[in-house]
Protein backbone atom coordinates (compact mmCIF):
# COMPACT_ATOMS: atom_id res chain seq x y z
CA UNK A 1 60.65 -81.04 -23.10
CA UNK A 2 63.93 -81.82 -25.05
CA UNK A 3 64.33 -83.52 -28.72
CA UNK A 4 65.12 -87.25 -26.63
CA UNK A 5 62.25 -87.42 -24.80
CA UNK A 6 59.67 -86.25 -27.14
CA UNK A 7 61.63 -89.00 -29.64
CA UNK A 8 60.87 -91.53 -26.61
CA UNK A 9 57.06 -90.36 -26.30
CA UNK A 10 56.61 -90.64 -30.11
CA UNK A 11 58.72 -94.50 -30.34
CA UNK A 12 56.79 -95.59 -27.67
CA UNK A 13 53.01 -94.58 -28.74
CA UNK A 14 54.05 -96.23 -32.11
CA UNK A 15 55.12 -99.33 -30.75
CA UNK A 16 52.10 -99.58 -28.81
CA UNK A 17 49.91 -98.94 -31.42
CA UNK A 18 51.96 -100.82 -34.58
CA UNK A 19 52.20 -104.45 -32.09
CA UNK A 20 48.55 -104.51 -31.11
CA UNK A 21 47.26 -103.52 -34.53
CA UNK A 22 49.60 -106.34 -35.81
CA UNK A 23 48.62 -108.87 -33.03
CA UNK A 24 44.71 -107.82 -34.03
CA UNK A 25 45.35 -108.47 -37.73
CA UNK A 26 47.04 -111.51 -37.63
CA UNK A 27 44.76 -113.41 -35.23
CA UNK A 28 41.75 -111.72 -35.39
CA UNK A 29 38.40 -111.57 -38.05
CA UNK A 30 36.64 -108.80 -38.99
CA UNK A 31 33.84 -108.67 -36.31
CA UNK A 32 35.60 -110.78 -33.89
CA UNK A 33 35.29 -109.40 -30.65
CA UNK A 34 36.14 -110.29 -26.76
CA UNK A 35 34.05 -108.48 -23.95
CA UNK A 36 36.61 -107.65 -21.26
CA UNK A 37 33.56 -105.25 -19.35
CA UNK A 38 29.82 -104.97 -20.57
CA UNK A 39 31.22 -101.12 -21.60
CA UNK A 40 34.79 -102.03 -22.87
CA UNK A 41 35.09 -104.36 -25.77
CA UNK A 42 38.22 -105.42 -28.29
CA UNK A 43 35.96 -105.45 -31.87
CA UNK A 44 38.23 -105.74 -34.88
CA UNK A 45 36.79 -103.37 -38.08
CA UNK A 46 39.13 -101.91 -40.62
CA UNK A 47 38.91 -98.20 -41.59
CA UNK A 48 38.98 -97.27 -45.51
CA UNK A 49 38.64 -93.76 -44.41
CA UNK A 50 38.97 -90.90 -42.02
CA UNK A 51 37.81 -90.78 -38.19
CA UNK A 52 34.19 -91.27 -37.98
CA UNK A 53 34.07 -93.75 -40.79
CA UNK A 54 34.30 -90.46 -43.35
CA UNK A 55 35.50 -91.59 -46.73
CA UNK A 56 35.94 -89.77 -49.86
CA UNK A 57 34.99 -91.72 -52.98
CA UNK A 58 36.60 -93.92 -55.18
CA UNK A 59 40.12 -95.06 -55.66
CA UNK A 60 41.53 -91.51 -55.83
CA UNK A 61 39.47 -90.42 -52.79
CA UNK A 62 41.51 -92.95 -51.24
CA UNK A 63 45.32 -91.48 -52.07
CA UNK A 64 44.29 -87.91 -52.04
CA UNK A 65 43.21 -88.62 -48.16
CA UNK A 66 46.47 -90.45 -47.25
CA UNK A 67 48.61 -87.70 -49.42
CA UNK A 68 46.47 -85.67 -47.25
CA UNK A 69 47.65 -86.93 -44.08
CA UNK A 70 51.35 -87.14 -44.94
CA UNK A 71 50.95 -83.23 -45.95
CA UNK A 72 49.44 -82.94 -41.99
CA UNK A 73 52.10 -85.02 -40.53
CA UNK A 74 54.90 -83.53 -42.18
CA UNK A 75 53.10 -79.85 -40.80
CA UNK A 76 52.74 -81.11 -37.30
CA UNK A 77 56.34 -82.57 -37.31
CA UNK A 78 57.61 -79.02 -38.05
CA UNK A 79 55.43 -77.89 -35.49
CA UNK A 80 57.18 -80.77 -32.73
CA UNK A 81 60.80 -79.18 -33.71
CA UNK A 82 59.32 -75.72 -34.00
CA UNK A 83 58.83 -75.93 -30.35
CA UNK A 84 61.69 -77.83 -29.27
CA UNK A 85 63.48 -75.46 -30.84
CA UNK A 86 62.27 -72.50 -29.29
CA UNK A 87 62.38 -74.26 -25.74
CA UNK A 88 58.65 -74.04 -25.54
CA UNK A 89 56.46 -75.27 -22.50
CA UNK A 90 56.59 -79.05 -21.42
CA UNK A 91 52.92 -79.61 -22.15
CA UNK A 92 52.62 -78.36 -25.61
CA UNK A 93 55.61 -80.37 -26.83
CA UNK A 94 54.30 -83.62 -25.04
CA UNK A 95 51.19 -83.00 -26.77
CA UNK A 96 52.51 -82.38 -29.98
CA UNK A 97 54.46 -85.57 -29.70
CA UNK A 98 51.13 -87.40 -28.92
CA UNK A 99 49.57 -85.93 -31.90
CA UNK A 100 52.63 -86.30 -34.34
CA UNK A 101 53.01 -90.21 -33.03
CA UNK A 102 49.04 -91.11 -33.59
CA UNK A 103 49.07 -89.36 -36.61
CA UNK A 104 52.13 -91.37 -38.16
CA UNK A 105 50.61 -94.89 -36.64
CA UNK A 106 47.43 -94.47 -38.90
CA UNK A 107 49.78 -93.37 -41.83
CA UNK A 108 52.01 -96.38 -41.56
CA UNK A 109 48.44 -98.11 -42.27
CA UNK A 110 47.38 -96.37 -44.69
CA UNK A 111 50.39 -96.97 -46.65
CA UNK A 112 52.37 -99.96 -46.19
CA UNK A 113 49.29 -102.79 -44.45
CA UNK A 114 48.25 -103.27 -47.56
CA UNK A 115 51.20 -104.52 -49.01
CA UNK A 116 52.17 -106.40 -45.66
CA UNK A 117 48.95 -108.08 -45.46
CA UNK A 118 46.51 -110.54 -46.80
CA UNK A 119 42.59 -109.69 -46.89
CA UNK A 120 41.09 -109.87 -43.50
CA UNK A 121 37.55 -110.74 -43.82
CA UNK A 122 34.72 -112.47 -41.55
CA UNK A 123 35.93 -115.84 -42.61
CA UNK A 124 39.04 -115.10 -42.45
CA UNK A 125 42.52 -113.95 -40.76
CA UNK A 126 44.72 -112.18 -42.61
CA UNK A 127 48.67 -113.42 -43.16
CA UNK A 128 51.35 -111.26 -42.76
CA UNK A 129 53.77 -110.95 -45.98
CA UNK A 130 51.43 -113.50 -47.74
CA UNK A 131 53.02 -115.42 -50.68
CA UNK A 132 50.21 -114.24 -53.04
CA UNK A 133 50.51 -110.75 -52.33
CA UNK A 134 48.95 -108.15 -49.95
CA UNK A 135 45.65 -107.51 -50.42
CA UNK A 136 45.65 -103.56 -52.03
CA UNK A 137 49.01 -101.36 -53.70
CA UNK A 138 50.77 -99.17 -51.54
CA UNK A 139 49.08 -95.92 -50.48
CA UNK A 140 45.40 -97.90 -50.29
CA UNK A 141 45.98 -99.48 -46.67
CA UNK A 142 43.24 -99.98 -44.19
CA UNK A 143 43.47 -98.81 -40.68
CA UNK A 144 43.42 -101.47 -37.94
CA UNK A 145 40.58 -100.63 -34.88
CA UNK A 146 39.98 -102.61 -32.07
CA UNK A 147 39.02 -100.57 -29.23
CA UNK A 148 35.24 -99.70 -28.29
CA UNK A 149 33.83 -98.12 -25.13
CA UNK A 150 30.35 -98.07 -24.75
CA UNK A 151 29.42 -96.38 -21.68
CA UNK A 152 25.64 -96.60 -22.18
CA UNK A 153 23.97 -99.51 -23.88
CA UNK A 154 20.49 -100.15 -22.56
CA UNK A 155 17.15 -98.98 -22.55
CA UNK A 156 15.72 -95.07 -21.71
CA UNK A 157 13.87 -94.53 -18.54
CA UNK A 158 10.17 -94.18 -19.83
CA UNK A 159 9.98 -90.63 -17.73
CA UNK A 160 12.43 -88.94 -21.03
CA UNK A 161 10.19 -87.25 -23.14
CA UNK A 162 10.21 -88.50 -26.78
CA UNK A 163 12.64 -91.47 -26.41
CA UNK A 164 11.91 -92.75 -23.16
CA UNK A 165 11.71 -96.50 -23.41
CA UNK A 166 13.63 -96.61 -26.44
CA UNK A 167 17.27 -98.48 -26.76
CA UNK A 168 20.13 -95.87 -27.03
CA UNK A 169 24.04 -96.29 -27.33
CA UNK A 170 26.32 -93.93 -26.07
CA UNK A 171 30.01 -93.95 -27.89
CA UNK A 172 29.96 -96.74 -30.04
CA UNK A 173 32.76 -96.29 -32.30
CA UNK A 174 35.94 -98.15 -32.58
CA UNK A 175 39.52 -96.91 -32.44
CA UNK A 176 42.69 -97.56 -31.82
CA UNK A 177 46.09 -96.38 -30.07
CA UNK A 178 47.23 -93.97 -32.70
CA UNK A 179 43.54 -92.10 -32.14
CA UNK A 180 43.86 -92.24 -28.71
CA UNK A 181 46.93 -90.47 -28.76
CA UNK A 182 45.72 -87.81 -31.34
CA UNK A 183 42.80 -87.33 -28.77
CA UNK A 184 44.61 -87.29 -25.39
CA UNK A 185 46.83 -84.95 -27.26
CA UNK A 186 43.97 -82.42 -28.21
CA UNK A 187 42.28 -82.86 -25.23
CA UNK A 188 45.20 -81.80 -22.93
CA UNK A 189 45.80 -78.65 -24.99
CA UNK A 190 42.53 -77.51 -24.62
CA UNK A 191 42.74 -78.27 -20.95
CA UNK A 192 45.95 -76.74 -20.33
CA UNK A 193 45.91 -73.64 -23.12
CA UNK A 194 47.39 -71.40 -21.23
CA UNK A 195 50.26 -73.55 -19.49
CA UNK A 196 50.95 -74.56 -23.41
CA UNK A 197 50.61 -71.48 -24.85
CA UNK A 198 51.69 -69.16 -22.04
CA UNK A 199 52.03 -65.29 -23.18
CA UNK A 200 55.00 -63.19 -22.36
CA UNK A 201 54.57 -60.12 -20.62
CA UNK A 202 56.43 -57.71 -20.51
């Protein structure tokens, strides 16, 4: 995969995820959701943190995690020309590109929204380049999530043992493009290891 196209994967995942979190900040509440399925739903949360709603503590918990991530990116971007530059397979330098791209949409985030934007809250929708001021310094940005796909929201058949007739959820949390693309990323290198990581013979 050449330098251009990965450039074109990487543009195009960001713009992607950059417009709809900026279409779900500046018209949405926290909480506010649409159904589009009974399992697919557009939910609007703010991340402080890491996937999974991991945080470390305090303000400094805060800048050592997105210091963190810019140390990742900038390791996974030498990865991305690493490979490119040693003409490696298709697959591993789409996947890198995936990777690189979701990585740098949550790091935009994390270190300009909160500069760019006003508070969201559940009363309120937050402004873009308010008058007053964003609503943290730069470095202490939120992530923007909006997607949720919960496959299985209902109640257990009573034949399970132990929680049968209980409620259960199946994949509740909420993401967004840039995770997607870290994910599809991952995924496809685990499903196509050796194509991506093929080993000379010889």
């Amino acid at each position: 995969m050449s330098l251009k196209k990965s450039i074109l994967v990487i543009i195009l995942v960001l713009l992607i995820d950059q417009i709809s979190k900026i279409y779900i900040k500046t018209n949405f509440a926290i909480q506010d959701e649409i159904e589009v399925f009974s399992w697919f739903r557009i939910v609007f949360v703010e991340n402080k943190g890491m996937a999974w709603g991991f945080e470390l503590p305090g303000n400094y918990g805060k800048l050592v995690l997105t210091l963190f991530r810019l140390v990742a990116i900038t390791g996974i971007g030498y990865w991305l020309y690493d490979s490119i530059k040693k003409n490696s397979s298709k697959i591993l330098t789409f996947c890198i590109s995936l990777i690189f791209a979701g990585a740098f949409g949550n790091i935009i985030d994390s270190i300009i929204y909160g500069v760019l934007f006003s508070a969201s809250t559940p009363n309120q929708i937050a402004e873009f380049m308010p008058e007053a001021g964003g609503y943290e310094s730069i470095f202490y940005g939120k992530v923007v999530d909006m997607i949720q796909f919960t496959l299985y929201n209902d109640t257990l058949p009573a034949w399970i043992p132990i929680w049968g007739g209980e409620h259960f959820s199946f994949f509740d949390p909420v993401f967004n493009i840039a995770d997607s693309a870290i994910s599809i990323g991952v995924f496809l290198l685990l499903v196509f290891n050796k194509k991506a990581f093929p080993k000379n013979i010889d």
